[in-house]
C-alpha atoms as a PDB file:
ATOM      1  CA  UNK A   1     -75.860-131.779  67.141  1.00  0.00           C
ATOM      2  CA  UNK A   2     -76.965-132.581  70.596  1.00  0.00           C
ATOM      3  CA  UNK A   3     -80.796-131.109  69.207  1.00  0.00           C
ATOM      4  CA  UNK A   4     -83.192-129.157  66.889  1.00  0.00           C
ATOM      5  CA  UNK A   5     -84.268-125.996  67.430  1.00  0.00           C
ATOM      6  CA  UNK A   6     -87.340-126.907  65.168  1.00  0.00           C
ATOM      7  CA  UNK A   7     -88.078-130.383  64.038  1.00  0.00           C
ATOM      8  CA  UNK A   8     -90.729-130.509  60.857  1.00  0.00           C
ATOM      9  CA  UNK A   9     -92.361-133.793  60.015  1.00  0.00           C
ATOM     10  CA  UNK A  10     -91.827-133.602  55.994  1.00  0.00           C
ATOM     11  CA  UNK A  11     -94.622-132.902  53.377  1.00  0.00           C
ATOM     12  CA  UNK A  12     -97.980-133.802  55.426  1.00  0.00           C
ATOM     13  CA  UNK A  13    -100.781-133.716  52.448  1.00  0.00           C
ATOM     14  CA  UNK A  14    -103.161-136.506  53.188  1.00  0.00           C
ATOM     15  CA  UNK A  15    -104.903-138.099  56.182  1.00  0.00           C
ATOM     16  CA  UNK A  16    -104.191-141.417  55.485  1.00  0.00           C
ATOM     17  CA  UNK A  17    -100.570-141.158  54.756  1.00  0.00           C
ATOM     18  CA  UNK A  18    -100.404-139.637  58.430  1.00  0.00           C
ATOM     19  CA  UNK A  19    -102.242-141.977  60.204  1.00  0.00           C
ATOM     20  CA  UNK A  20    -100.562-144.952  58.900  1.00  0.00           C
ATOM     21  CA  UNK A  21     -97.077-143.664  59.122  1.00  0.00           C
ATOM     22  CA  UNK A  22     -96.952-141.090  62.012  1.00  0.00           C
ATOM     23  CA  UNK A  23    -100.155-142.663  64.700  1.00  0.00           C
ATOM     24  CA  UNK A  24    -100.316-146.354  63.827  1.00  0.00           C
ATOM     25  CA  UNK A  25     -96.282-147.235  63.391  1.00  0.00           C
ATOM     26  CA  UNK A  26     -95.708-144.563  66.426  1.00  0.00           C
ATOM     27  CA  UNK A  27     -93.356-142.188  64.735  1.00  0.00           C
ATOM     28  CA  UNK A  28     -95.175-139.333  66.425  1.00  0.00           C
ATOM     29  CA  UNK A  29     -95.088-140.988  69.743  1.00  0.00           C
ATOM     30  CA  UNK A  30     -91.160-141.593  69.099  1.00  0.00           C
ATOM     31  CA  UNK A  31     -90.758-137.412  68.632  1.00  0.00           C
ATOM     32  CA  UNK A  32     -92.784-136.319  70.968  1.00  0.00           C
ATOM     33  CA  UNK A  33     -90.378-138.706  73.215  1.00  0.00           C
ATOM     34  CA  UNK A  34     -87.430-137.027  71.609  1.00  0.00           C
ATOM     35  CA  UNK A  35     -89.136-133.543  72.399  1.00  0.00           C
ATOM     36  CA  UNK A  36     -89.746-134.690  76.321  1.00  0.00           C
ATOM     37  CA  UNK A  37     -85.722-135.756  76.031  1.00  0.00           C
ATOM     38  CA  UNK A  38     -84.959-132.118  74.864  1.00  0.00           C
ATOM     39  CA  UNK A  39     -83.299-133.165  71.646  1.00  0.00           C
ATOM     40  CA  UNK A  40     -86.263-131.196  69.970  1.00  0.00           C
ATOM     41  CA  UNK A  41     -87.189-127.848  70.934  1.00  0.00           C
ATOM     42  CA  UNK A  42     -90.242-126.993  68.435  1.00  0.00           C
ATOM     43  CA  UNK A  43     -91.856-129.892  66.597  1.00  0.00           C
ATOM     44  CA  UNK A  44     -93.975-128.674  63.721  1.00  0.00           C
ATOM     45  CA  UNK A  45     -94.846-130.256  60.152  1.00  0.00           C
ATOM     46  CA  UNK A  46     -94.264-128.773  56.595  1.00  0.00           C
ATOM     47  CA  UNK A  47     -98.037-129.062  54.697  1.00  0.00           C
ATOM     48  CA  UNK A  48     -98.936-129.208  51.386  1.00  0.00           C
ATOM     49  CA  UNK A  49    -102.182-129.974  51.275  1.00  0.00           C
ATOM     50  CA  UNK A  50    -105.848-129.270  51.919  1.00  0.00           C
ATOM     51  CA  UNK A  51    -107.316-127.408  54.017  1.00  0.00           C
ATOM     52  CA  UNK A  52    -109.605-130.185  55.713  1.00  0.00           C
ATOM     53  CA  UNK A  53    -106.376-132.103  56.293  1.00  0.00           C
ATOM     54  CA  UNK A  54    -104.681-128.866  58.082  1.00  0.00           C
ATOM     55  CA  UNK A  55    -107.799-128.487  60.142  1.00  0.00           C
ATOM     56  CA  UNK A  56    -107.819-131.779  61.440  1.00  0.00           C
ATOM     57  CA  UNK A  57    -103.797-131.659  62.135  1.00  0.00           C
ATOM     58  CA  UNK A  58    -104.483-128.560  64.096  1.00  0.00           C
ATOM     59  CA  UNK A  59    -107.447-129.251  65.854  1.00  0.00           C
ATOM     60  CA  UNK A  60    -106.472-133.028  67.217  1.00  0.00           C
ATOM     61  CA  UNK A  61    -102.354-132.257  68.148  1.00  0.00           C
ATOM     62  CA  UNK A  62    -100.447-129.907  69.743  1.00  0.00           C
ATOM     63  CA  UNK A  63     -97.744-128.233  67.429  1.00  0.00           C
ATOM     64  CA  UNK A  64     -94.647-125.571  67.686  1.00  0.00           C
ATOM     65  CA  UNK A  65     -95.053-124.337  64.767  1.00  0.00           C
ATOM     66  CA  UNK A  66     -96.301-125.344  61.104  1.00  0.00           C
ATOM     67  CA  UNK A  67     -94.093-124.509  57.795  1.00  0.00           C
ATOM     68  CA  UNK A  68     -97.157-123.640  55.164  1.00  0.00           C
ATOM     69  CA  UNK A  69     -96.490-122.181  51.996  1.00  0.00           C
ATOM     70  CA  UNK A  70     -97.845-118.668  51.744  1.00  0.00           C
ATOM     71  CA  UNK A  71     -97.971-115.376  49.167  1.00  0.00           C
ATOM     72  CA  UNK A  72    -100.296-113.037  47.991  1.00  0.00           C
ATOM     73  CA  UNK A  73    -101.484-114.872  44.653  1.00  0.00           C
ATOM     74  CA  UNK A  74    -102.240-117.742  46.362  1.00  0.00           C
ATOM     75  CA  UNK A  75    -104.144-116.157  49.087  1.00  0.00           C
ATOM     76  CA  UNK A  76    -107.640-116.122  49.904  1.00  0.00           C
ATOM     77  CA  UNK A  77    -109.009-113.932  52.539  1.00  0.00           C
ATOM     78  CA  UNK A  78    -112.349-115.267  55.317  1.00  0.00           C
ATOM     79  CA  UNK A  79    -115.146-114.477  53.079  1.00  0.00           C
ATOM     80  CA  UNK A  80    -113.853-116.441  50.062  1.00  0.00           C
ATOM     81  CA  UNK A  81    -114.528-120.031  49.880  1.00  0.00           C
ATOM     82  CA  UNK A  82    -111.059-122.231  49.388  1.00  0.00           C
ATOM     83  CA  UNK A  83    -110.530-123.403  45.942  1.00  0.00           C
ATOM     84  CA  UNK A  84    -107.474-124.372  43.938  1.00  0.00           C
ATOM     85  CA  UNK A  85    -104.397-122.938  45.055  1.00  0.00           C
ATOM     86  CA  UNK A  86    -105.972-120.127  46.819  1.00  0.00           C
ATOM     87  CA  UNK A  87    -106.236-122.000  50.304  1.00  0.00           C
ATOM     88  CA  UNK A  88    -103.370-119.971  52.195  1.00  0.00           C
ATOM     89  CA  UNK A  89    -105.768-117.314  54.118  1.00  0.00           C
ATOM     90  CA  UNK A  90    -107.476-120.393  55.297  1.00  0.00           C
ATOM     91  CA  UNK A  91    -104.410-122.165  56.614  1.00  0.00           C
ATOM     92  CA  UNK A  92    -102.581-118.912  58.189  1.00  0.00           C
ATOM     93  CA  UNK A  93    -105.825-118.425  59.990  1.00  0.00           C
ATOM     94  CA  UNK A  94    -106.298-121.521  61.553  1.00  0.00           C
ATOM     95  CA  UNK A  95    -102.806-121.262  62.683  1.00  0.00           C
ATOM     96  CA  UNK A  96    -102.817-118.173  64.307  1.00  0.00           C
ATOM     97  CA  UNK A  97    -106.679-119.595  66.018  1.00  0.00           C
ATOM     98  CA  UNK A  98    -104.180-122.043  67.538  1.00  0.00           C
ATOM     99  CA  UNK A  99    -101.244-119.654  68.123  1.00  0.00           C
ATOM    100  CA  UNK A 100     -99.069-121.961  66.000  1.00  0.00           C
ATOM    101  CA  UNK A 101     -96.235-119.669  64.648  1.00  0.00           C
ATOM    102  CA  UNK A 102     -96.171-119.981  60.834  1.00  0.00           C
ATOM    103  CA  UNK A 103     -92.737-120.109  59.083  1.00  0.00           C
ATOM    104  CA  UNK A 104     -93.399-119.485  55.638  1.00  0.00           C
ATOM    105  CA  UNK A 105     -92.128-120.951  52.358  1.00  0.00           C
ATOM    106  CA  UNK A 106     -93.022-119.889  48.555  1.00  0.00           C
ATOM    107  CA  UNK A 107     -93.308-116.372  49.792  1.00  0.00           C
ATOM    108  CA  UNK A 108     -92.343-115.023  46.074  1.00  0.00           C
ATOM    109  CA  UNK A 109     -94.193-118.298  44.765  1.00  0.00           C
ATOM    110  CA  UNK A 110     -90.696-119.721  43.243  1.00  0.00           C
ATOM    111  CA  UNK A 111     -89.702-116.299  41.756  1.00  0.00           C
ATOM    112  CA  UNK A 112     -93.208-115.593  39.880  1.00  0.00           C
ATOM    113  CA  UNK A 113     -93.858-113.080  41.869  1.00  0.00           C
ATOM    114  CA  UNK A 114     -90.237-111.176  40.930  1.00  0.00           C
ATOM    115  CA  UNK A 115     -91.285-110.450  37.825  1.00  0.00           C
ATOM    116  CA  UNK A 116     -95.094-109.151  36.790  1.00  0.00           C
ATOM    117  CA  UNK A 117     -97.125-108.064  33.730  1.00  0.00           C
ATOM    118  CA  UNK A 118     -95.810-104.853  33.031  1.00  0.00           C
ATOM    119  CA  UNK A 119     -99.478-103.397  33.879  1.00  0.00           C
ATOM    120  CA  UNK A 120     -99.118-105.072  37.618  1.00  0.00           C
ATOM    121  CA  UNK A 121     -95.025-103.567  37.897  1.00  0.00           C
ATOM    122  CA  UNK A 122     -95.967-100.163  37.269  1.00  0.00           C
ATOM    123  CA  UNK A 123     -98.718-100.063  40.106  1.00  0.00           C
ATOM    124  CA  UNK A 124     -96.198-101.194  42.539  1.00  0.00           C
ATOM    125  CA  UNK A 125     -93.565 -98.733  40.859  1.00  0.00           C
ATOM    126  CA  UNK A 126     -95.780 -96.094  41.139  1.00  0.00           C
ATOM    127  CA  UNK A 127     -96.286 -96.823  45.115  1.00  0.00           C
ATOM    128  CA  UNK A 128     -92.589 -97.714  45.588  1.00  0.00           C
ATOM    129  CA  UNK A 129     -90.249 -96.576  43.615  1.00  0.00           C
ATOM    130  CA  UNK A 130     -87.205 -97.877  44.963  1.00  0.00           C
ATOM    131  CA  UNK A 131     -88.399-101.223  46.098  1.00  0.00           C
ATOM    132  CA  UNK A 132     -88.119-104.376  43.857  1.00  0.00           C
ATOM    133  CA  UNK A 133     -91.399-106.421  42.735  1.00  0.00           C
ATOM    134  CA  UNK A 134     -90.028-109.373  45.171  1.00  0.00           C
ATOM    135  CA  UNK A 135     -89.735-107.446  47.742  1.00  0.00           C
ATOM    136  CA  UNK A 136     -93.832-106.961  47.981  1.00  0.00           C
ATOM    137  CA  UNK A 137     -94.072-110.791  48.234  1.00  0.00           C
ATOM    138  CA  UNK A 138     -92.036-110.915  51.050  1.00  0.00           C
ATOM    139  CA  UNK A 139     -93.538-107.969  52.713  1.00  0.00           C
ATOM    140  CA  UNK A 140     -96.918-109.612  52.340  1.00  0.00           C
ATOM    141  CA  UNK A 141     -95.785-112.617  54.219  1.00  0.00           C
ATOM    142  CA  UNK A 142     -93.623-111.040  56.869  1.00  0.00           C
ATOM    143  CA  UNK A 143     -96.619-108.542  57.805  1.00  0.00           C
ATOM    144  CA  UNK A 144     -99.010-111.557  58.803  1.00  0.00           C
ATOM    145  CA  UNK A 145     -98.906-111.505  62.744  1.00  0.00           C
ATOM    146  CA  UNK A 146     -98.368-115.153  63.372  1.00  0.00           C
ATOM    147  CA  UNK A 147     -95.048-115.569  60.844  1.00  0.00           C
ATOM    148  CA  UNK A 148     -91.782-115.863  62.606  1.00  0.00           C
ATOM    149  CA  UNK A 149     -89.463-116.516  59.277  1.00  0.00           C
ATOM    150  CA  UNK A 150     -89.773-116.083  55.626  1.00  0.00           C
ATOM    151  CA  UNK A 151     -87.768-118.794  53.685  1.00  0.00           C
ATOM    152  CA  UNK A 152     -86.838-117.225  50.019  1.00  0.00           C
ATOM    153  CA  UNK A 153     -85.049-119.199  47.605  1.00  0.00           C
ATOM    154  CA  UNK A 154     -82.155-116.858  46.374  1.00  0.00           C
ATOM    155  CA  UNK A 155     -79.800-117.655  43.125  1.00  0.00           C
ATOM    156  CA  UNK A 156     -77.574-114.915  43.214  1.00  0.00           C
ATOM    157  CA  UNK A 157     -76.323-112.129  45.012  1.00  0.00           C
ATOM    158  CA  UNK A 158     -78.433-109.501  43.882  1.00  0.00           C
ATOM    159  CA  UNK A 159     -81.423-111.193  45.530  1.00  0.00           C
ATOM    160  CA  UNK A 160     -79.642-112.153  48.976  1.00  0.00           C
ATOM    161  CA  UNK A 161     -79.007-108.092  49.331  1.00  0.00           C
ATOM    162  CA  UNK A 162     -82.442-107.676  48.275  1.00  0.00           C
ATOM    163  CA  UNK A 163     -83.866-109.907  51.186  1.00  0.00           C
ATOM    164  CA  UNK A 164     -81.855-108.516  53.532  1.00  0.00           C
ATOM    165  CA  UNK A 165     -82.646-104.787  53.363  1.00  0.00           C
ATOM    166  CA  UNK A 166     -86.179-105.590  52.859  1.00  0.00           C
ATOM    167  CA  UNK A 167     -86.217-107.269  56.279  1.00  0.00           C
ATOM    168  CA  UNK A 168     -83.537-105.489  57.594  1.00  0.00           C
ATOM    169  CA  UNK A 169     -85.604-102.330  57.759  1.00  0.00           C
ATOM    170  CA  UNK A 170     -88.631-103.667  57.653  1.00  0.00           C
ATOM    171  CA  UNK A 171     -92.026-102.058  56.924  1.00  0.00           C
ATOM    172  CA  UNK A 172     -95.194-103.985  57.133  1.00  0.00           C
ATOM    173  CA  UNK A 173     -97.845-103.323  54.402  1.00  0.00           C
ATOM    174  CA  UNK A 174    -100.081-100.435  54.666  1.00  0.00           C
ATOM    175  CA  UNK A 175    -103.684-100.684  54.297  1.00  0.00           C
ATOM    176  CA  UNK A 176    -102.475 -98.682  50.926  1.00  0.00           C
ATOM    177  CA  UNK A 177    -100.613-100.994  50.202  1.00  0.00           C
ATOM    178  CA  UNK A 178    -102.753-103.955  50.364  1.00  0.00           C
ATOM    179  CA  UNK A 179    -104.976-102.278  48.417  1.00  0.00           C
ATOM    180  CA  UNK A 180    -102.316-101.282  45.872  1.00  0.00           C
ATOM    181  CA  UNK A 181    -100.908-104.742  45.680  1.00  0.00           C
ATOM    182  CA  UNK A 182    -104.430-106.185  45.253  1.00  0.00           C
ATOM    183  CA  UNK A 183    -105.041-104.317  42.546  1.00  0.00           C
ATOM    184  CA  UNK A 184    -101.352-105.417  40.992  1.00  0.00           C
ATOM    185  CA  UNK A 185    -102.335-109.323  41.804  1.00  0.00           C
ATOM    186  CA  UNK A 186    -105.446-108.948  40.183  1.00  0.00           C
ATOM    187  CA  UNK A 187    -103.432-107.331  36.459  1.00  0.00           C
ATOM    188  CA  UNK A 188    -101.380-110.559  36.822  1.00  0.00           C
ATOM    189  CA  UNK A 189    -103.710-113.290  37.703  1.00  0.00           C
ATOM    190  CA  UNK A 190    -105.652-112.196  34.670  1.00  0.00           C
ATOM    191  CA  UNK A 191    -102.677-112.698  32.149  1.00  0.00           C
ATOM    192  CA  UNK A 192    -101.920-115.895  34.330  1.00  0.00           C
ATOM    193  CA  UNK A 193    -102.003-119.716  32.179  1.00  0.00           C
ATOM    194  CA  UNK A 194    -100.826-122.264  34.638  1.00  0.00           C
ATOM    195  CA  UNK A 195    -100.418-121.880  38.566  1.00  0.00           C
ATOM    196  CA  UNK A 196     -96.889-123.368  38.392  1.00  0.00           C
ATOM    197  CA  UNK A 197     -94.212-122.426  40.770  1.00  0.00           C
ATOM    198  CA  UNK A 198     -91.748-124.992  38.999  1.00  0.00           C
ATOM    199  CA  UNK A 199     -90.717-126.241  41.917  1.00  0.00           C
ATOM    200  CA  UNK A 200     -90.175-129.668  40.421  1.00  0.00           C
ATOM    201  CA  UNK A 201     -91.860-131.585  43.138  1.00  0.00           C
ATOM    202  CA  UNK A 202     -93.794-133.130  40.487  1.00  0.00           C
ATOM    203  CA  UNK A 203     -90.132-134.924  38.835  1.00  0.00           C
ATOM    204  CA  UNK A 204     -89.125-136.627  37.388  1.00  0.00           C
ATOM    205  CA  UNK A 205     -91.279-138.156  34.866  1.00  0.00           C
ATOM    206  CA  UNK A 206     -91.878-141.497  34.484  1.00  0.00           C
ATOM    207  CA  UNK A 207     -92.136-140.535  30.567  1.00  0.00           C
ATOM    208  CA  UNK A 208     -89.245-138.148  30.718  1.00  0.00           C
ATOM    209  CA  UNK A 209     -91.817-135.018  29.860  1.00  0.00           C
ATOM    210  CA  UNK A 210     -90.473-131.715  31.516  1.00  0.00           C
ATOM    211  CA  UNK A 211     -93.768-130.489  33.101  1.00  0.00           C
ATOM    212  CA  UNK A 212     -92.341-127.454  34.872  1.00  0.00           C
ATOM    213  CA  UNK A 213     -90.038-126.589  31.555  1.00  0.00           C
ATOM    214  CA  UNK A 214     -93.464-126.739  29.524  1.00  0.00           C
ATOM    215  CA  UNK A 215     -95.338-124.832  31.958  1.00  0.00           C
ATOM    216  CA  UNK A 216     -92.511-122.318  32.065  1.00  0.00           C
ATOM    217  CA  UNK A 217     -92.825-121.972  28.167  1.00  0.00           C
ATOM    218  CA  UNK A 218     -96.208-121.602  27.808  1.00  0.00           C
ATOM    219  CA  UNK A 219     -96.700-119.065  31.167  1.00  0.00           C
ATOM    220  CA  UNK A 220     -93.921-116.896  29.250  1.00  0.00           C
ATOM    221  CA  UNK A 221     -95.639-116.883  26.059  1.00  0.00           C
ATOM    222  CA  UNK A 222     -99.350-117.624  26.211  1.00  0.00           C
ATOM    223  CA  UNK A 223    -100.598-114.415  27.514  1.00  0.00           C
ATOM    224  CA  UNK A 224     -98.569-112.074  24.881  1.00  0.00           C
ATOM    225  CA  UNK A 225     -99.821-114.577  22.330  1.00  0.00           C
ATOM    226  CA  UNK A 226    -103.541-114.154  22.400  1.00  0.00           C
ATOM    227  CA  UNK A 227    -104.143-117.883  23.802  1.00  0.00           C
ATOM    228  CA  UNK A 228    -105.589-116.399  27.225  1.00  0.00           C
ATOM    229  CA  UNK A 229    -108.127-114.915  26.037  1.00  0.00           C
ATOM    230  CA  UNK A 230    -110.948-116.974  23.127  1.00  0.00           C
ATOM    231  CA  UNK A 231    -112.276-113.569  21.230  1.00  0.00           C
ATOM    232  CA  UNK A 232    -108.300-113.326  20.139  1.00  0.00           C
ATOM    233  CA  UNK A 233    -106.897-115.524  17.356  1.00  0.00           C
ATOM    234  CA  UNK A 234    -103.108-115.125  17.834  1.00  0.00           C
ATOM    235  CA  UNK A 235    -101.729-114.464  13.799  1.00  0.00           C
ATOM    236  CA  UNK A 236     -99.445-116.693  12.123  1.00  0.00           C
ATOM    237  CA  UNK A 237     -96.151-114.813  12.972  1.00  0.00           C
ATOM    238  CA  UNK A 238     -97.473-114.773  16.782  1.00  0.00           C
ATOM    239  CA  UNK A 239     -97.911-119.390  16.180  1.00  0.00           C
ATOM    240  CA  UNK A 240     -94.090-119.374  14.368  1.00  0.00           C
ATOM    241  CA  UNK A 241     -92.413-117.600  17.184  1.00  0.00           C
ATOM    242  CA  UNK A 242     -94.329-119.814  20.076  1.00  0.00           C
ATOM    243  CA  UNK A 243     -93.516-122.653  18.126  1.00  0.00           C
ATOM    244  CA  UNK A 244     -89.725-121.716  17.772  1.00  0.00           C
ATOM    245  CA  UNK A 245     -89.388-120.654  21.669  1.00  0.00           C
ATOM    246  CA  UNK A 246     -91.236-124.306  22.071  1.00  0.00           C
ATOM    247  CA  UNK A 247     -88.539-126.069  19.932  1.00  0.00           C
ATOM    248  CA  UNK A 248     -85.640-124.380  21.034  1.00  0.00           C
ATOM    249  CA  UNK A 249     -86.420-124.696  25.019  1.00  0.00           C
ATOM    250  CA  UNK A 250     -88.011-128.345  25.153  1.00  0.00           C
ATOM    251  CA  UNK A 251     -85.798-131.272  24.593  1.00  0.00           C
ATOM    252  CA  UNK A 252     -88.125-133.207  21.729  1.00  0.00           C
ATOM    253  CA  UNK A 253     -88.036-136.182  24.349  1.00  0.00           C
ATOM    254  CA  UNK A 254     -89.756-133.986  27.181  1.00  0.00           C
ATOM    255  CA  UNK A 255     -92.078-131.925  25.111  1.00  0.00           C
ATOM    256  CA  UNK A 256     -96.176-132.383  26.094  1.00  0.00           C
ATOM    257  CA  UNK A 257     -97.059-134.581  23.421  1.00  0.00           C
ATOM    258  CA  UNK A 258     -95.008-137.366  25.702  1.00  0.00           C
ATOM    259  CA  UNK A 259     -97.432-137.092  28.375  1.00  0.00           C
ATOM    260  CA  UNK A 260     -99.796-140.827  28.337  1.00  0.00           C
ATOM    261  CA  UNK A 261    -101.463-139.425  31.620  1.00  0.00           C
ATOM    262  CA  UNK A 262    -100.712-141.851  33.653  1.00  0.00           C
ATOM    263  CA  UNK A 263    -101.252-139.073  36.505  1.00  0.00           C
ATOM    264  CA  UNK A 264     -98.695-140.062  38.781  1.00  0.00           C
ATOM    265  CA  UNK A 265     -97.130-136.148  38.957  1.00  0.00           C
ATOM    266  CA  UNK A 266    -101.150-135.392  40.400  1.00  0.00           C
ATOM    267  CA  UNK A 267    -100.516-136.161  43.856  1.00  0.00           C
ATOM    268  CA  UNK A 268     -96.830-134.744  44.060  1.00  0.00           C
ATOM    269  CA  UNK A 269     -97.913-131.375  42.878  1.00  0.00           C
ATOM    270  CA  UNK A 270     -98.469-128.862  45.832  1.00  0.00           C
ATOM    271  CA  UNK A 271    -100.459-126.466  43.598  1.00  0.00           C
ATOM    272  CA  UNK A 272    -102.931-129.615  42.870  1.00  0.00           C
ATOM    273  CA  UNK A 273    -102.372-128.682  39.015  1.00  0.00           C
ATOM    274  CA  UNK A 274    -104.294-130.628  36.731  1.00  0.00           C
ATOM    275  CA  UNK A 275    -100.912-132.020  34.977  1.00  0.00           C
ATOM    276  CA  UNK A 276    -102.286-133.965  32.266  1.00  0.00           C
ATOM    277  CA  UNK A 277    -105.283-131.665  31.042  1.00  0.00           C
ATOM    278  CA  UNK A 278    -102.690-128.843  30.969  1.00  0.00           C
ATOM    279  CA  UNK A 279     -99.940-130.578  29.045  1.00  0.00           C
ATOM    280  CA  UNK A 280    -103.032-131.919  26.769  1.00  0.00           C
ATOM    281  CA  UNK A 281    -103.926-128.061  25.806  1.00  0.00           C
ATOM    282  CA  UNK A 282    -100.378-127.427  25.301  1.00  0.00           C
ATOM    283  CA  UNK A 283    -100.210-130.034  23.138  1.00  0.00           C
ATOM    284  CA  UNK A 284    -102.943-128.860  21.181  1.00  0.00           C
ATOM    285  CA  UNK A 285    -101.398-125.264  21.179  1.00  0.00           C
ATOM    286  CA  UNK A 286     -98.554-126.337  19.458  1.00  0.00           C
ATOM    287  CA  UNK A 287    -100.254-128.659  16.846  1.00  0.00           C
ATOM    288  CA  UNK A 288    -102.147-125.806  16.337  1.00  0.00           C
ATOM    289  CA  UNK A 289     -99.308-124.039  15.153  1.00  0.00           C
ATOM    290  CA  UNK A 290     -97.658-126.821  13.493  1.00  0.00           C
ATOM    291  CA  UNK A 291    -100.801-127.066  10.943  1.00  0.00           C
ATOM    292  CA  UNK A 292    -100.250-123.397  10.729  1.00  0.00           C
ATOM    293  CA  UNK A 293     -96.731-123.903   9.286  1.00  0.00           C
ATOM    294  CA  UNK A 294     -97.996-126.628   6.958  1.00  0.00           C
ATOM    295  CA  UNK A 295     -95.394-128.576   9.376  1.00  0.00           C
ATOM    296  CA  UNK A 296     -96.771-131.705  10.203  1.00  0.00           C
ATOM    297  CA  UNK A 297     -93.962-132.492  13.112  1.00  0.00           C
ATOM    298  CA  UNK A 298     -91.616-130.240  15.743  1.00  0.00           C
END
């Protein structure tokens, strides 16, 4: 290839890491040298992390473009204070106060947002009938002014045709249609245990524990179990069938209890997940259950 058309320096999440590797060894200088030579078009960064550390990227360097992970769960709009995951209001804005196009990635927040509670799916059903529940995701991200591509992870061929004809004739969200949506959001953040888009940045393991297989487990069956919510004691068919789907999905090797918390998967997650105190309450779920069964092992 005699150049890029965009050129991303990879996974930018703290200041120091920057400094040191792209201002003080001169990588930056190098691109920006490789930019002058036309070999890059558009140099931009991917970012996963705060939003401090996007502020200070975008208020000290000149940038192309940015590649920020964005969707409507995760998103907080200018009168709500950043907090968790729900920073992506804060970064799209400060973008688009620089006029940095935004390509966007996570848009459907590593399929989550396919598939809803069923009290979130029939709001959107209602309002669009023919449209998938993915297909809202990407909407949301394509309508925001400053986005120039949506980057959806696809596994078959169902969802390529889906992505196509949603952008193919394309119809940004309604002011209905926000509304509708942030009604749907707000159905499915409620039934919502982990913020886990299991999208395994956080593997592998030093201690072989499958954090986004847990996660997935637990997301799947917490909420129709009764363990979202204090005032409900889930019954003791409602502890055998979590602890079957547990035992039948998690390798025994993998399973929470393997976790020391040695906190190494804390800075690799994107989503800044508390790793450890979540794989401790699962742990304690499933015990839970185990004394249930008069079981004293899984």
């Amino acid at each position: 290839m005699e150049y890029f058309d965009n050129y991303f320096l990879h996974y930018l999440n703290k200041r120091e890491d920057f400094d040191r590797f792209y201002l003080q060894q001169g990588v930056l200088d190098y691109l920006k040298e490789e930019k002058a030579r036309g070999r890059i078009r558009n140099l931009g960064f991917s970012y996963h992390g705060d939003v401090p550390f996007f502020e200070y990227l975008m208020d000290n360097f000149s940038w192309d473009c940015t590649l920020i992970q964005l969707n409507y769960q995760d998103w907080n709009e200018e009168t709500e204070t950043p907090e968790g995951t729900r920073i992506m209001g804060s970064l799209y804005r400060k973008a688009a106060e620089k006029g940095v196009p935004c390509f966007v990635m996570e848009p459907v927040r590593g399929g989550r947002l396919a598939s809803l509670p069923e009290s979130a799916e029939k709001l959107l059903k209602e309002r669009e009938p023919n449209r998938s529940i993915a297909s809202w995701a990407i909407r949301f991200a394509a309508s925001q002014p400053e986005v120039v591509t949506v980057l959806s992870g696809m596994s078959d061929l169902n969802q390529v045709v889906d992505n196509i004809n949603t952008l193919s004739d394309f119809k940004p969200l309604s002011k209905t249609d926000q509304m509708v949506l942030q009604k749907a959001n707000g159905n499915a953040v409620a039934l919502q245990a982990v913020a886990c888009t299991y999208c395994r940045y956080c593997m592998p393991c030093p201690y072989g524990v499958d954090i986004p297989g847990n996660f997935k487990v637990y997301n799947d069956w917490a909420a129709s179990l009764g363990f979202l919510d204090e005032d409900r004691k889930p019954s003791e068919k409602q502890k055998a069938e979590f602890l079957r789907h547990y035992r039948n999905s998690i390798e025994k090797s993998a399973r929470a209890d393997h976790c020391i918390r040695c906190r190494k998967c804390l800075e690799l997650c994107p989503q800044h997940i508390d790793i450890p105190a979540e794989m401790r309450k699962i742990d304690t779920i499933v015990q839970d259950c185990l004394n249930a069964s008069g079981r004293g092992k899984i």
